[in-house]
Protein backbone atom coordinates (compact mmCIF):
# COMPACT_ATOMS: atom_id res chain seq x y z
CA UNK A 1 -25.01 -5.85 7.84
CA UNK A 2 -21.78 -4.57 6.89
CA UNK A 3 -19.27 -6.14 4.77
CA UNK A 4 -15.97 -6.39 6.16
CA UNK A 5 -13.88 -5.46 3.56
CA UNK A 6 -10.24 -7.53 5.04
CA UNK A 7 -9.30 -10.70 6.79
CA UNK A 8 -8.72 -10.51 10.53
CA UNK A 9 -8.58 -11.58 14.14
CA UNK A 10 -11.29 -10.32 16.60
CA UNK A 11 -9.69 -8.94 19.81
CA UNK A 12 -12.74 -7.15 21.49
CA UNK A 13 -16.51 -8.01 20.56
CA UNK A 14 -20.07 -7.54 21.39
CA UNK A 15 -22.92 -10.65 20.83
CA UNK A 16 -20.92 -10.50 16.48
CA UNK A 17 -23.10 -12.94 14.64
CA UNK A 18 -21.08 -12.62 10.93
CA UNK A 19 -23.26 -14.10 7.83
CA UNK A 20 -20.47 -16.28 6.23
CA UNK A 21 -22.76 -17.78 3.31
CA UNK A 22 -20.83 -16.11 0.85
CA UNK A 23 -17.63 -18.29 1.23
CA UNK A 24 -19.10 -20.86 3.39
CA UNK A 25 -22.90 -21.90 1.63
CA UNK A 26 -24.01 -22.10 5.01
CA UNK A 27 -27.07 -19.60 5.90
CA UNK A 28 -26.78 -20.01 9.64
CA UNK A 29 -25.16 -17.22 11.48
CA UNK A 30 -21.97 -17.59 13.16
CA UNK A 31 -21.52 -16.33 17.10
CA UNK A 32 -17.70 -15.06 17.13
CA UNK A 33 -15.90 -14.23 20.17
CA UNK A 34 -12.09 -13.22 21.05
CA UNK A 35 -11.86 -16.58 23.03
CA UNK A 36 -13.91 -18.90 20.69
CA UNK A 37 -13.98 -18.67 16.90
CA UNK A 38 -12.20 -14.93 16.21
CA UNK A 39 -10.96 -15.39 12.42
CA UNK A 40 -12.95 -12.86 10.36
CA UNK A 41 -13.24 -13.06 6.72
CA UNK A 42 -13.44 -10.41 4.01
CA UNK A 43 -16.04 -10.92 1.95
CA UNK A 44 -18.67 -11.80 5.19
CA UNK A 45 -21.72 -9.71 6.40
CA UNK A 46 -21.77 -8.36 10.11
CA UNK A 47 -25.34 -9.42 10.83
CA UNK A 48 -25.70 -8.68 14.87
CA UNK A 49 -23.27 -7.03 17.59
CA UNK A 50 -20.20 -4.90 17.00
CA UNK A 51 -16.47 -5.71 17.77
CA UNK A 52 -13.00 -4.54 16.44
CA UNK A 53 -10.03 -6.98 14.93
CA UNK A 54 -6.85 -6.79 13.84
CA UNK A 55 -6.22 -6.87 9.82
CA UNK A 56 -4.36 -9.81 8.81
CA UNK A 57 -4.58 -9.87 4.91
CA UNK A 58 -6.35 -7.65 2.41
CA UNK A 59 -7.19 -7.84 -1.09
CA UNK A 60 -5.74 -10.63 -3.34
CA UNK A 61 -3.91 -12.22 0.16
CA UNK A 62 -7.19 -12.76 1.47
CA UNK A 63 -9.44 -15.69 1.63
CA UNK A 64 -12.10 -14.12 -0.47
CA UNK A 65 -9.44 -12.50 -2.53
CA UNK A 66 -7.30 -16.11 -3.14
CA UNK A 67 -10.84 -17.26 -4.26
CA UNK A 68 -11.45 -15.02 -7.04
CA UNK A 69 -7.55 -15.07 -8.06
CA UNK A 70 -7.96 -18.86 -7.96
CA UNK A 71 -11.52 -18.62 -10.05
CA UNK A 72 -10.06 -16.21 -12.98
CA UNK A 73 -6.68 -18.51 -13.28
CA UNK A 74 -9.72 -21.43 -13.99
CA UNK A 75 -11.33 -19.10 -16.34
CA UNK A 76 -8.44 -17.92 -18.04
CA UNK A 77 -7.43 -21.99 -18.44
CA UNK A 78 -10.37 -22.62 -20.40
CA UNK A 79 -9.56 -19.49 -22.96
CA UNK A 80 -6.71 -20.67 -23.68
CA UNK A 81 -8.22 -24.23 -24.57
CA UNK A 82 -10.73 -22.53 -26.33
CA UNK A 83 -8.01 -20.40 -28.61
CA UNK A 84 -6.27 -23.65 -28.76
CA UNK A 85 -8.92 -25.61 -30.55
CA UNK A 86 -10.07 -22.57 -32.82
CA UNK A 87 -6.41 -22.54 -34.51
C-alpha cells in the first residue's frame, strides 16, 4: 500500500480500505468513503481501492506530523532534566 504522505479530505473514491495502525494501534482496515468517514491521515497505508482528496495539512501541521513534534518536545524535556541533574 502506499503511504499518503499529507492530511486530507476524500472527495471521489473507489472500495479505499486505509491501514491506520500506525496512529491508531488498530490492525483492522478502515472502509472510507466521500459520504461516510473521508478524513485521511498522513502517515496511513492505502491497503485496497483508489480515490483522490483534497490536502488539508502537510508536514509538522499534520496529525502524524503534531505527533512527532509533540514526541521530540517530550524527549527534549527529559535532556534537559538529565543536564540538570549532571551539574
Amino acid at each position: 500500500g502506499d503511504l499518503l504522505p499529507a492530511d486530507g479530505v476524500l472527495i471521489q473514491g473507489n472500495d479505499l480500505k486505509i491501514d491506520e495502525s500506525a496512529l491508531t494501534g488498530e490492525s483492522d482496515h478502515v472502509r472510507k468513503s466521500p459520504d461516510k468517514d473521508p478524513l485521511l491521515l498522513s502517515g496511513t497505508h492505502v491497503m485496497e481501492g483508489s480515490g483522490r482528496m483534497v490536502v488539508t495539512a502537510v508536514g509538522v501541521n499534520s496529525q502524524s506530523g503534531i505527533i512527532f513534534a509533540l514526541l521530540g518536545a517530550a524527549g527534549d524535556d527529559e535532556d534537559d532534566k538529565k543536564d540538570k541533574k549532571g551539574d
